[in-house]
C-alpha atoms as a PDB file:
ATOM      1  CA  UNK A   1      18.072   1.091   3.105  1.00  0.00           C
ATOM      2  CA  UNK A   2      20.927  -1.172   1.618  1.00  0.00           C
ATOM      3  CA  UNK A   3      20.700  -3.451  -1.004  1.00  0.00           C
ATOM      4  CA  UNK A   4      22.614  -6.222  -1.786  1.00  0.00           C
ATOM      5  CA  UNK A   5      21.580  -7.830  -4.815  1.00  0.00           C
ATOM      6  CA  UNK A   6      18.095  -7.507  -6.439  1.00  0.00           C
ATOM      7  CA  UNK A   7      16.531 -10.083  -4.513  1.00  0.00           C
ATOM      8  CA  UNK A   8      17.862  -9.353  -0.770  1.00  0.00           C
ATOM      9  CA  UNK A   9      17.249  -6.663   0.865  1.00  0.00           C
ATOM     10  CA  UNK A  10      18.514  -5.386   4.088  1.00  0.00           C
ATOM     11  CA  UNK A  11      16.039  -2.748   5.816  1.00  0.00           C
ATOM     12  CA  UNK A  12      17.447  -0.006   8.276  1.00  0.00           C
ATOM     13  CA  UNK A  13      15.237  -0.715  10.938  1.00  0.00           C
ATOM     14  CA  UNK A  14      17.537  -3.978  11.363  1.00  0.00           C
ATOM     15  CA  UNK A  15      15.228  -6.354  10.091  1.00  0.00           C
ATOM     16  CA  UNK A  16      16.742  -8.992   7.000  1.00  0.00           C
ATOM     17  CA  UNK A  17      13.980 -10.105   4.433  1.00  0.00           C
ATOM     18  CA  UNK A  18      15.109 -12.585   1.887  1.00  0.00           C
ATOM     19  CA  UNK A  19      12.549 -11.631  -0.904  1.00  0.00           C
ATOM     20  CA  UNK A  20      13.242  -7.952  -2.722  1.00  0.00           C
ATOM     21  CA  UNK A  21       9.790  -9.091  -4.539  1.00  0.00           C
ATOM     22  CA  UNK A  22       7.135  -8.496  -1.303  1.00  0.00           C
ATOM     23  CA  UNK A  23       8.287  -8.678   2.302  1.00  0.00           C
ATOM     24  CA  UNK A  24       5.069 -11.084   3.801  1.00  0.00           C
ATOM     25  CA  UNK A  25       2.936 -10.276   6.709  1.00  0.00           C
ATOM     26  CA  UNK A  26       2.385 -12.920   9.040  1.00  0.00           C
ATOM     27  CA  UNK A  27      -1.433 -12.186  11.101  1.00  0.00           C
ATOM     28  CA  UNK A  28      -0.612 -11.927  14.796  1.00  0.00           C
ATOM     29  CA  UNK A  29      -3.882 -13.776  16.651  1.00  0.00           C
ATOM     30  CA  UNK A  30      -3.140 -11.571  19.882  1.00  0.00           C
ATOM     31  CA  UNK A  31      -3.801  -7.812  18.111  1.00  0.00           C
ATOM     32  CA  UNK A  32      -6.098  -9.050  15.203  1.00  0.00           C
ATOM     33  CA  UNK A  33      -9.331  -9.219  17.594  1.00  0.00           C
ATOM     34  CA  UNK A  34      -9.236  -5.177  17.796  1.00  0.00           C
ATOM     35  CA  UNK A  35      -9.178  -4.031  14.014  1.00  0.00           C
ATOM     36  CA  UNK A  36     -11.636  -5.433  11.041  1.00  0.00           C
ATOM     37  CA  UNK A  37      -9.734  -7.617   8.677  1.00  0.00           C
ATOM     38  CA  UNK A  38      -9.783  -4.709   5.965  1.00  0.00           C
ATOM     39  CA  UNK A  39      -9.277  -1.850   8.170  1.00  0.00           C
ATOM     40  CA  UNK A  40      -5.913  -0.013   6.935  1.00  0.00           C
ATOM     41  CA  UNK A  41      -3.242  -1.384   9.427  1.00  0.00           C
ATOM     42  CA  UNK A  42      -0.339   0.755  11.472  1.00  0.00           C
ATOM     43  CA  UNK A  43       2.447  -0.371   9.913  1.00  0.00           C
ATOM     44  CA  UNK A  44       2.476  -0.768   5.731  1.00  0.00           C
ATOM     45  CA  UNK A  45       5.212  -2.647   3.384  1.00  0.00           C
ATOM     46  CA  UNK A  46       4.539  -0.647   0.240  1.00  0.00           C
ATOM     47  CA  UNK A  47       6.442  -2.890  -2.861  1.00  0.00           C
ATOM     48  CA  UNK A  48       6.549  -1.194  -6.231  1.00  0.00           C
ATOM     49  CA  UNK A  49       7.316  -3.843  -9.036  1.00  0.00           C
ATOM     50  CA  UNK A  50       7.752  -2.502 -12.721  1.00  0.00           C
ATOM     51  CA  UNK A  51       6.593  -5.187 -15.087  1.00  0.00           C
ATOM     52  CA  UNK A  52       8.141  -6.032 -18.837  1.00  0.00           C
ATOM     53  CA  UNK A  53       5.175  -5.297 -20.989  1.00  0.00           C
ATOM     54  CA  UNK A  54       4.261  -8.746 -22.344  1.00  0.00           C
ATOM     55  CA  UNK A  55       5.094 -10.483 -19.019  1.00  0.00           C
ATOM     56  CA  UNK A  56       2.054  -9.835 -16.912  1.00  0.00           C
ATOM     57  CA  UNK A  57       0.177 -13.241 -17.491  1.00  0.00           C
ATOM     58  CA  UNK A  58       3.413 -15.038 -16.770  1.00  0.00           C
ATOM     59  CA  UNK A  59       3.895 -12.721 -13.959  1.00  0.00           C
ATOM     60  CA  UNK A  60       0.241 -13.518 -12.527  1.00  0.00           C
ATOM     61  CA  UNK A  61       0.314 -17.022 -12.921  1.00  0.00           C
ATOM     62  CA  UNK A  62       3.584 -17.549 -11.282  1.00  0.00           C
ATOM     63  CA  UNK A  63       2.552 -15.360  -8.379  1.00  0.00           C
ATOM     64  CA  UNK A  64      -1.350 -17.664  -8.022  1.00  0.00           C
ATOM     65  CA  UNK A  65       1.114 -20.660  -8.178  1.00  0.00           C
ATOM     66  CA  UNK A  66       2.828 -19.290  -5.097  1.00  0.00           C
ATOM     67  CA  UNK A  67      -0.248 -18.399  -2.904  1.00  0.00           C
ATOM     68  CA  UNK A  68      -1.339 -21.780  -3.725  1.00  0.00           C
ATOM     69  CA  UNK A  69       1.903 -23.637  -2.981  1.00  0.00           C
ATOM     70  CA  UNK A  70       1.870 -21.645   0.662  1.00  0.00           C
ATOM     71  CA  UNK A  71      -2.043 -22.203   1.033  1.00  0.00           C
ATOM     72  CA  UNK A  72      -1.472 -25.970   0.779  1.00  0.00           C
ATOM     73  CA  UNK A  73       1.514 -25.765   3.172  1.00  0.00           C
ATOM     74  CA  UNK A  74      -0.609 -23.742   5.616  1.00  0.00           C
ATOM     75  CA  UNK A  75       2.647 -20.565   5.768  1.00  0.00           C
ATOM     76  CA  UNK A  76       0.755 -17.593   7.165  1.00  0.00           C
ATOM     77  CA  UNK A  77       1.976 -15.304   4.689  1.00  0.00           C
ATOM     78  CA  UNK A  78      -0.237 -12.569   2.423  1.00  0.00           C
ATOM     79  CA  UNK A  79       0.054  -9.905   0.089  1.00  0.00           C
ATOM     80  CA  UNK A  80      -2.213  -7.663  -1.405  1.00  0.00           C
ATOM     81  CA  UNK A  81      -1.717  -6.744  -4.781  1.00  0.00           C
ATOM     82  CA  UNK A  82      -2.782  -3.939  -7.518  1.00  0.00           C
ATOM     83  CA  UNK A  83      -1.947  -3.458 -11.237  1.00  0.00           C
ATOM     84  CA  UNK A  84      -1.543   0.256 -12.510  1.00  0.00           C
ATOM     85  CA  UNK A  85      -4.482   1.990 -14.334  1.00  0.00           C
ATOM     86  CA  UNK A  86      -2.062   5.177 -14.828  1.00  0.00           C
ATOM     87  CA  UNK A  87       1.810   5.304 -15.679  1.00  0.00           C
ATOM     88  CA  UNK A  88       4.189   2.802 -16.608  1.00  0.00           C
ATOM     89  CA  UNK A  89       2.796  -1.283 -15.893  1.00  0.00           C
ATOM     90  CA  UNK A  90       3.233  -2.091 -12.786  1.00  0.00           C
ATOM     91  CA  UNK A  91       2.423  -4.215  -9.770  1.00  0.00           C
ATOM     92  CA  UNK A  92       1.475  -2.470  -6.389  1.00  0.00           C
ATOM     93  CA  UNK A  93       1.731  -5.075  -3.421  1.00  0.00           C
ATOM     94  CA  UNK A  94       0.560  -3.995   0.285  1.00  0.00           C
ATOM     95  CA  UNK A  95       1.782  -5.849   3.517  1.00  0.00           C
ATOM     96  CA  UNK A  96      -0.174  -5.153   6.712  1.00  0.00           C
ATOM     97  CA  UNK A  97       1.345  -5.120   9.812  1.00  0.00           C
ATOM     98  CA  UNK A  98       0.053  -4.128  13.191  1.00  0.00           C
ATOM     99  CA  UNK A  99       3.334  -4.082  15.491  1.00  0.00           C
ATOM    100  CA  UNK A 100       7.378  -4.158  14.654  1.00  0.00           C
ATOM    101  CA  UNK A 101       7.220  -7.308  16.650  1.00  0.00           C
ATOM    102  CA  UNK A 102       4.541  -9.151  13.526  1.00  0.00           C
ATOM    103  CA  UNK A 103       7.004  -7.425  11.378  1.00  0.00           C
ATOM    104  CA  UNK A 104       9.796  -9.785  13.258  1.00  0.00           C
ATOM    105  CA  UNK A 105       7.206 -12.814  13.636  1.00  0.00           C
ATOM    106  CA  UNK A 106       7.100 -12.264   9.802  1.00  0.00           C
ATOM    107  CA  UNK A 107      10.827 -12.621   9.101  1.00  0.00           C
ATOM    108  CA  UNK A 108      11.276 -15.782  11.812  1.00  0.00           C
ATOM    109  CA  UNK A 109       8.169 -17.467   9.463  1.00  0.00           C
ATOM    110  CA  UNK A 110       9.797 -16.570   6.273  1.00  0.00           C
ATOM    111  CA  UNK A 111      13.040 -17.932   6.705  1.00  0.00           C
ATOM    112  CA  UNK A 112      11.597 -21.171   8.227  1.00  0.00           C
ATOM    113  CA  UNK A 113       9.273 -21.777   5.685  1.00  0.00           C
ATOM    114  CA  UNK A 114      12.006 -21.420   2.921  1.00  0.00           C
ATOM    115  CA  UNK A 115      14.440 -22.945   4.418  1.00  0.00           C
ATOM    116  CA  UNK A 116      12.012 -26.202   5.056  1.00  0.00           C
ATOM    117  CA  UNK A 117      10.686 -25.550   0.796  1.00  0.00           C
ATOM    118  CA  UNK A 118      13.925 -24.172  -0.927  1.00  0.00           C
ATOM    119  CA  UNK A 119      11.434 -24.454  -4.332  1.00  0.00           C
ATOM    120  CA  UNK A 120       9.318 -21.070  -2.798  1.00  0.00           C
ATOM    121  CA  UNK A 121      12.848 -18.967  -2.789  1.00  0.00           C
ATOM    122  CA  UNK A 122      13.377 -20.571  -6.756  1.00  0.00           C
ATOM    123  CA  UNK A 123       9.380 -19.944  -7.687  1.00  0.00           C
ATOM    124  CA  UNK A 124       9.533 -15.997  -5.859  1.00  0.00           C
ATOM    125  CA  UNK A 125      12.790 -15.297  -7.476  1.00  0.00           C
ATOM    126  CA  UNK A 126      11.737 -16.197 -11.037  1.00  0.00           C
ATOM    127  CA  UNK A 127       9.167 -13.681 -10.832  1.00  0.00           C
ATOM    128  CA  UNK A 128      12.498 -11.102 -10.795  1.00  0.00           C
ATOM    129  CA  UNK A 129      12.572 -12.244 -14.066  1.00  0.00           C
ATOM    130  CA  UNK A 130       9.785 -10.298 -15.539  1.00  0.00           C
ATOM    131  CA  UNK A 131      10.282  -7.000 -13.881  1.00  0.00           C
ATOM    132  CA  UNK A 132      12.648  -4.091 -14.704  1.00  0.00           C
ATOM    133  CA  UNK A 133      12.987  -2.524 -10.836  1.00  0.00           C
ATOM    134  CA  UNK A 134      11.747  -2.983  -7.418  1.00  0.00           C
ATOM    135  CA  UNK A 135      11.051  -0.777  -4.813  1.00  0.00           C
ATOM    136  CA  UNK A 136      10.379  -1.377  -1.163  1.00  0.00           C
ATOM    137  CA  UNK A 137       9.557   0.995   1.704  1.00  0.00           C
ATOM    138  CA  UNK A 138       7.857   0.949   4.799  1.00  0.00           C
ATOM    139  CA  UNK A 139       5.158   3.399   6.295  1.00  0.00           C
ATOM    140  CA  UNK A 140       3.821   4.130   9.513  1.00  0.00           C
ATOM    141  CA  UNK A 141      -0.124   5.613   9.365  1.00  0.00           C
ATOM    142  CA  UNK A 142      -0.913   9.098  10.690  1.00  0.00           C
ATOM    143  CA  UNK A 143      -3.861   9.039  11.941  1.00  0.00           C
ATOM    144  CA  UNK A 144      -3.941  12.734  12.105  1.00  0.00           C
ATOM    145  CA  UNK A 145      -3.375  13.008   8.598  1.00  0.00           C
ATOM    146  CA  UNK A 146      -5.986  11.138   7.219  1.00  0.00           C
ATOM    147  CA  UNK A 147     -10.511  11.545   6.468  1.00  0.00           C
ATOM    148  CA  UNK A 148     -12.381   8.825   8.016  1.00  0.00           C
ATOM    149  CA  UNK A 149      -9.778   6.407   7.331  1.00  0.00           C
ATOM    150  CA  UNK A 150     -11.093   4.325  10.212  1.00  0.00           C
ATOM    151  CA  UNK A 151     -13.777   3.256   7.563  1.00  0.00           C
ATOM    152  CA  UNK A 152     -11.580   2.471   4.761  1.00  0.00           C
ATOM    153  CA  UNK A 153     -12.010  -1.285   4.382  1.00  0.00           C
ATOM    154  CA  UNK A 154      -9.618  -2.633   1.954  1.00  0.00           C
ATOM    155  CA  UNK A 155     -11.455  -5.988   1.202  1.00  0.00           C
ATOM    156  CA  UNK A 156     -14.450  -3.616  -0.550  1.00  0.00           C
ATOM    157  CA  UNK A 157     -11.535  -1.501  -2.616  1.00  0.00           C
ATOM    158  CA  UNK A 158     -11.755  -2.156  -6.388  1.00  0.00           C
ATOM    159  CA  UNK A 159      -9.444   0.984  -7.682  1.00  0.00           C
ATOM    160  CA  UNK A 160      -6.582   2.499  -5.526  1.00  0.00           C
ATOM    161  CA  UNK A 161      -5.998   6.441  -5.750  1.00  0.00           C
ATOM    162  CA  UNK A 162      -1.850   6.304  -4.211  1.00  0.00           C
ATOM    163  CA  UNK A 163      -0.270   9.775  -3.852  1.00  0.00           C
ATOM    164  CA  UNK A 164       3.172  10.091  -3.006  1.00  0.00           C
ATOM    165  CA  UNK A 165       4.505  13.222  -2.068  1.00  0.00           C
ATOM    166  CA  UNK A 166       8.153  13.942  -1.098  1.00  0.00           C
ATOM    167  CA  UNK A 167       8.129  16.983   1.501  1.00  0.00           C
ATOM    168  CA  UNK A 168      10.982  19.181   1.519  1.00  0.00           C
ATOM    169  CA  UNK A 169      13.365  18.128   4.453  1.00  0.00           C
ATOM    170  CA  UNK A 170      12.113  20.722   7.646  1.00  0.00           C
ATOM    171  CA  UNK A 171       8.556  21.728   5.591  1.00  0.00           C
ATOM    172  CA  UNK A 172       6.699  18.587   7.540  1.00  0.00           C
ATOM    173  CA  UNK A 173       4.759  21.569   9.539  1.00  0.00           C
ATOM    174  CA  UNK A 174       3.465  22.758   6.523  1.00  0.00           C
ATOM    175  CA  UNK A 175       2.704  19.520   4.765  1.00  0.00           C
ATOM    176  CA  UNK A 176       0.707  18.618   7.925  1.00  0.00           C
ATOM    177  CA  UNK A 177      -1.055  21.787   8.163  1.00  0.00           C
ATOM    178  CA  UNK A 178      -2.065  21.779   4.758  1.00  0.00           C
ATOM    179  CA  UNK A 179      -3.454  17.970   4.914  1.00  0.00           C
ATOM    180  CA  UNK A 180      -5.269  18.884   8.312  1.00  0.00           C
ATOM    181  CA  UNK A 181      -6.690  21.723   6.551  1.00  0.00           C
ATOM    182  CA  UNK A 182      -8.076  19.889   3.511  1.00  0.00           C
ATOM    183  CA  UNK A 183      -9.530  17.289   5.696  1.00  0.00           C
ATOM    184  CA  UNK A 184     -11.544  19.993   7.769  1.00  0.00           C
ATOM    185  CA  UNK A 185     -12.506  21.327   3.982  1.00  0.00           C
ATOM    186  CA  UNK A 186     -13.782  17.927   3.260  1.00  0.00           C
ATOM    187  CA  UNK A 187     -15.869  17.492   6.617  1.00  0.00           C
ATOM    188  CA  UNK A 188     -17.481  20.778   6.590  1.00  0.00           C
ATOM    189  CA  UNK A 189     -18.780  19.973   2.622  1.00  0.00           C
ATOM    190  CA  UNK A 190     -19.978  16.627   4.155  1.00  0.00           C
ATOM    191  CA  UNK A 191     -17.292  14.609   1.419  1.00  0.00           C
ATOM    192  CA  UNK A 192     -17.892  11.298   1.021  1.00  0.00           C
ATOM    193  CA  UNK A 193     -14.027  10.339  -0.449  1.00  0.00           C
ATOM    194  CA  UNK A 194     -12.106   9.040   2.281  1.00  0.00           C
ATOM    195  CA  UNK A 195      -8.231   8.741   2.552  1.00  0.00           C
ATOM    196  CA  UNK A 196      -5.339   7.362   4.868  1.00  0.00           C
ATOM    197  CA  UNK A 197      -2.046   8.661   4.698  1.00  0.00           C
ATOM    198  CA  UNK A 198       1.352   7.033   5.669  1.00  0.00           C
ATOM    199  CA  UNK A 199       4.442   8.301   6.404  1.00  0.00           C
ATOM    200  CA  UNK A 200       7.673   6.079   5.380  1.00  0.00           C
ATOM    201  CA  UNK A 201      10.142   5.124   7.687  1.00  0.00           C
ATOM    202  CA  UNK A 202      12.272   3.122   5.735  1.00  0.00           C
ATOM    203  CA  UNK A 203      13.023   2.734   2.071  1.00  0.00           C
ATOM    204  CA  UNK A 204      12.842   6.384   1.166  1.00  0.00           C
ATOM    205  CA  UNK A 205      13.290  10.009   2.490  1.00  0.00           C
ATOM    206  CA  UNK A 206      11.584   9.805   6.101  1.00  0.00           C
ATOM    207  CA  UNK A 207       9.721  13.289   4.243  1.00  0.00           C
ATOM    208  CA  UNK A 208       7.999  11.337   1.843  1.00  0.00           C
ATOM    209  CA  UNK A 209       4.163  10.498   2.895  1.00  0.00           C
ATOM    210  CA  UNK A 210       1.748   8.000   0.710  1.00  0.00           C
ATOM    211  CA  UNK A 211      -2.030   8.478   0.587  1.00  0.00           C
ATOM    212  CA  UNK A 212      -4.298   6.056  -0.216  1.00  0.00           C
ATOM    213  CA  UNK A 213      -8.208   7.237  -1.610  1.00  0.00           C
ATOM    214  CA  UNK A 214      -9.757   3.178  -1.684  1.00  0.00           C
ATOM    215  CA  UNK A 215     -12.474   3.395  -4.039  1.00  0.00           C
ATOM    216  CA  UNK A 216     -15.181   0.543  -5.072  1.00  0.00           C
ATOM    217  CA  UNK A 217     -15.319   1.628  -8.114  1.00  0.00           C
ATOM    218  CA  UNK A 218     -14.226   4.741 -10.285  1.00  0.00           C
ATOM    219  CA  UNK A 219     -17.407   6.502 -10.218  1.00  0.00           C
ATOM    220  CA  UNK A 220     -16.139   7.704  -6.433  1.00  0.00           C
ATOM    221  CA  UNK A 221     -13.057   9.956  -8.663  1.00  0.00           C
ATOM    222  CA  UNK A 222     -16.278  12.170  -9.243  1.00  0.00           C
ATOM    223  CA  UNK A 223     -17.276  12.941  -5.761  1.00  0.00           C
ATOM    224  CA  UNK A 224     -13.507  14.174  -5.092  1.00  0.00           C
ATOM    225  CA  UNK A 225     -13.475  16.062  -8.071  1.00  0.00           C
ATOM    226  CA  UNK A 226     -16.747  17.890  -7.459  1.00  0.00           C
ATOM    227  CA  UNK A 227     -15.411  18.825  -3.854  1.00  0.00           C
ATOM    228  CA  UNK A 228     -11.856  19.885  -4.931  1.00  0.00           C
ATOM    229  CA  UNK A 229     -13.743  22.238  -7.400  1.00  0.00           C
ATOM    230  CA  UNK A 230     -16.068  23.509  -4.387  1.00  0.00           C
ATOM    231  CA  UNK A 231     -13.442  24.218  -1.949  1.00  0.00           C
ATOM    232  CA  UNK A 232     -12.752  27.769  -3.065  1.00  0.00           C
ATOM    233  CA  UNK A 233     -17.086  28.902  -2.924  1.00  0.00           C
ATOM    234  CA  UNK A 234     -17.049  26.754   0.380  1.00  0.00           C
ATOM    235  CA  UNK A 235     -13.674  27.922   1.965  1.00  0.00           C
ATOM    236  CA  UNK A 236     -12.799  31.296   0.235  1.00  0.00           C
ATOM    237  CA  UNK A 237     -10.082  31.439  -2.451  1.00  0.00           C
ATOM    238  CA  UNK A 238      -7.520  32.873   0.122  1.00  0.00           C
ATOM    239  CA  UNK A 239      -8.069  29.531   1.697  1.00  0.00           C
ATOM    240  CA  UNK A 240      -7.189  27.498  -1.171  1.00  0.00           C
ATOM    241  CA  UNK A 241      -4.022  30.014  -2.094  1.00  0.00           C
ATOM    242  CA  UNK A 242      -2.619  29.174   0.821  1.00  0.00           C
ATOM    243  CA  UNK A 243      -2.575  25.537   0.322  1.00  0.00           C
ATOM    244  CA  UNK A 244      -1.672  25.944  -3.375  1.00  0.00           C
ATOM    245  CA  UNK A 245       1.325  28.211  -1.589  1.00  0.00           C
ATOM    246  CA  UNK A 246       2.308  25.345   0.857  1.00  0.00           C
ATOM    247  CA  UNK A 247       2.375  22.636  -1.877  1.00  0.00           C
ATOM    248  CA  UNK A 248       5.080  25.208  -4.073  1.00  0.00           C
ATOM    249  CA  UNK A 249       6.973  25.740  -0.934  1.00  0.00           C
ATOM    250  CA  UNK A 250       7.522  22.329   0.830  1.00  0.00           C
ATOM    251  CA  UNK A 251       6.468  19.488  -1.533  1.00  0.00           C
ATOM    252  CA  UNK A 252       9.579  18.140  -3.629  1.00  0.00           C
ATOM    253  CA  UNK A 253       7.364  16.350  -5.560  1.00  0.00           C
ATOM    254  CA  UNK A 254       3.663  14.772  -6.169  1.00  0.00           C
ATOM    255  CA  UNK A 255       2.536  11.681  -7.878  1.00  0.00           C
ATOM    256  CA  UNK A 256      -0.935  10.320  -8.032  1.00  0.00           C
ATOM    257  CA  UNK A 257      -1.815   6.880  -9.673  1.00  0.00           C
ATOM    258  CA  UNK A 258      -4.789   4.783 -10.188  1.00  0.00           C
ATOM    259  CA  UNK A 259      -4.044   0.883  -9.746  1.00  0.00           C
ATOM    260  CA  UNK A 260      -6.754  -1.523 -10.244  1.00  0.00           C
ATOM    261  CA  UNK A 261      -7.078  -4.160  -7.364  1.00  0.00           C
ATOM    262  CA  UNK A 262      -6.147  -7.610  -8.627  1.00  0.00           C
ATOM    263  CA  UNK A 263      -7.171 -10.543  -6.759  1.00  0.00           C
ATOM    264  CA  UNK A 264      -5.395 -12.779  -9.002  1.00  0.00           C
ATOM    265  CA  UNK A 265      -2.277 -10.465  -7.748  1.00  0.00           C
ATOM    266  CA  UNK A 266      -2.820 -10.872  -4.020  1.00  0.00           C
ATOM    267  CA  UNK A 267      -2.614 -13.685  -1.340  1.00  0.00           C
ATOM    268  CA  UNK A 268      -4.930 -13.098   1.503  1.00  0.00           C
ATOM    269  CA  UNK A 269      -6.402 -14.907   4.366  1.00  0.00           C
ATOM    270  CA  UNK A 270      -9.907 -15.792   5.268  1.00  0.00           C
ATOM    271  CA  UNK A 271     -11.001 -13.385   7.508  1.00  0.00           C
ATOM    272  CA  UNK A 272     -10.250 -10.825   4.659  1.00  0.00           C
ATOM    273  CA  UNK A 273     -11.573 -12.386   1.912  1.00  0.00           C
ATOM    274  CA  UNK A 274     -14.742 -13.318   3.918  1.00  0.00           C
ATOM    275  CA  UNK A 275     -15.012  -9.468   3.592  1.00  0.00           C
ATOM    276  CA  UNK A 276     -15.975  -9.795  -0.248  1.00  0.00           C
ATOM    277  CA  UNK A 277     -15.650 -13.542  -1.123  1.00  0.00           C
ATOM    278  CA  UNK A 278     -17.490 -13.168  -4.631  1.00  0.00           C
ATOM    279  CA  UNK A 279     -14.954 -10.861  -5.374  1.00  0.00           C
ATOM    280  CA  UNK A 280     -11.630 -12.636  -3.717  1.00  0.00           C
ATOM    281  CA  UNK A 281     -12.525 -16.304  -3.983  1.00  0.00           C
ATOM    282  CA  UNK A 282     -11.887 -16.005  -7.794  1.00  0.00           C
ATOM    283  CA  UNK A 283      -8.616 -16.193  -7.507  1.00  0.00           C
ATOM    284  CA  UNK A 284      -7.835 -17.108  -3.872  1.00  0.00           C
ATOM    285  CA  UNK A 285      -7.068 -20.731  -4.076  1.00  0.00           C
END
């Protein structure tokens, strides 16, 4: 990925986005028919914004004026955004994608609804203004990775569990087996906890992988718990030594975090909020 500037970014698979801030998705009406609204989509934009402490109800508001301002001029564009529980304050914004084609529908309706309302580049690139750093990457979903991730539903997530793990370059074997492994743990202990894992294309090492745990609430951290503590009665403890090996040998390094989903953050469209509106339509405008 090169950057040039802090609010234009050029991405390496050839595609120019204007905004460093969130790179929109625009919803392609041929594909959306086949997936649910909230169903965790192929393709991810994963933007990491660190926020000045002090900032974050100037931040908000200034990002609810902007869904609002491309609500009333009907621009196709969403976001869906998270503040951090855990580590330093910052905002978490997801942008779903289905195809690299929507990816390229969302770039054509970016630049041609800025360019028609130059006031939407001035609004998005105060909000640079109250953050420290951005980071942008995007993520294709393994399917083979993940635990019933076909029933994630992101409009019913209230708390985010995001793990980010950078694999040692040639240990992608062992990552995999050890993630395949962990979800055949989980089904044989009947696990309720659910996860989806991405790996990035662009942005970061192509080793790196993100997995999402969607939770409604926090109470769900205690079902994972309880079967990460049972996997060594339930699998044997040369079981779980071997994945404790794998992680020493081939991750680089792990981070978890625990963002709380903000509605007031995010910028979604009616089929999705229709998915909780008592939850989304206090914010949505």
């Amino acid at each position: 990925m090169n950057v040039a500037g802090r609010n234009r970014t050029l991405f390496t698979v050839g595609i120019a986005f204007a905004l460093a801030l969130f790179v929109p998705s625009v919803r392609a009406q041929s594909n959306q028919a086949a997936r649910l609204p909230g169903e965790p989509p192929k393709i991810l934009n994963i933007v990491r914004e660190q926020i000045i402490p002090g900032k974050t109800a100037a931040y908000t508001n200034l990002l609810e004026r902007i869904g609002a301002e491309y609500t009333r001029r009907r621009i196709p564009v969403y976001w869906y955004g998270a503040q951090s529980f855990t580590g330093p304050l910052e905002g978490l914004y997801l942008n779903f994608f289905e195809s690299f084609a929507e990816m390229n529908a969302a770039n054509g309706a970016l630049n041609k609804a800025v360019a028609a309302n130059p006031a939407l580049a001035q609004m998005q690139e105060q909000l640079l203004m109250y953050t420290t750093s951005v980071s942008n990457v995007f993520a294709v979903r393994r399917d083979d990775l993940g635990y019933r991730w076909d029933a994630i539903d992101f409009s019913k997530a209230r708390v985010l569990r995001v793990a980010t793990i950078e694999v040692r370059q040639g240990h992608e074997a062992e990552f995999a087996k050890a993630i395949r492994g962990l979800r055949a743990a989980y089904a044989r202990l009947n696990a309720t906890a659910y996860w989806v894992t991405y790996q990035v294309t662009a942005g970061a090492p192509s080793s790196t992988f993100v997995i999402f745990l969607p939770m409604r609430s926090l109470d769900e951290m205690d079902d994972y718990i309880n079967r990460l503590a049972a996997l060594p009665e339930a699998e044997g403890p040369s079981v779980v030594e071997e994945l404790q090996q794998i992680a020493r040998d081939a991750y680089r390094s792990w981070d978890s975090e625990l963002f709380s989903v903000s509605p007031s953050q995010s910028h979604m469209p009616a089929d999705f909020v229709a998915g909780d509106p008592a939850f989304w339509r206090k914010a949505q405008p």
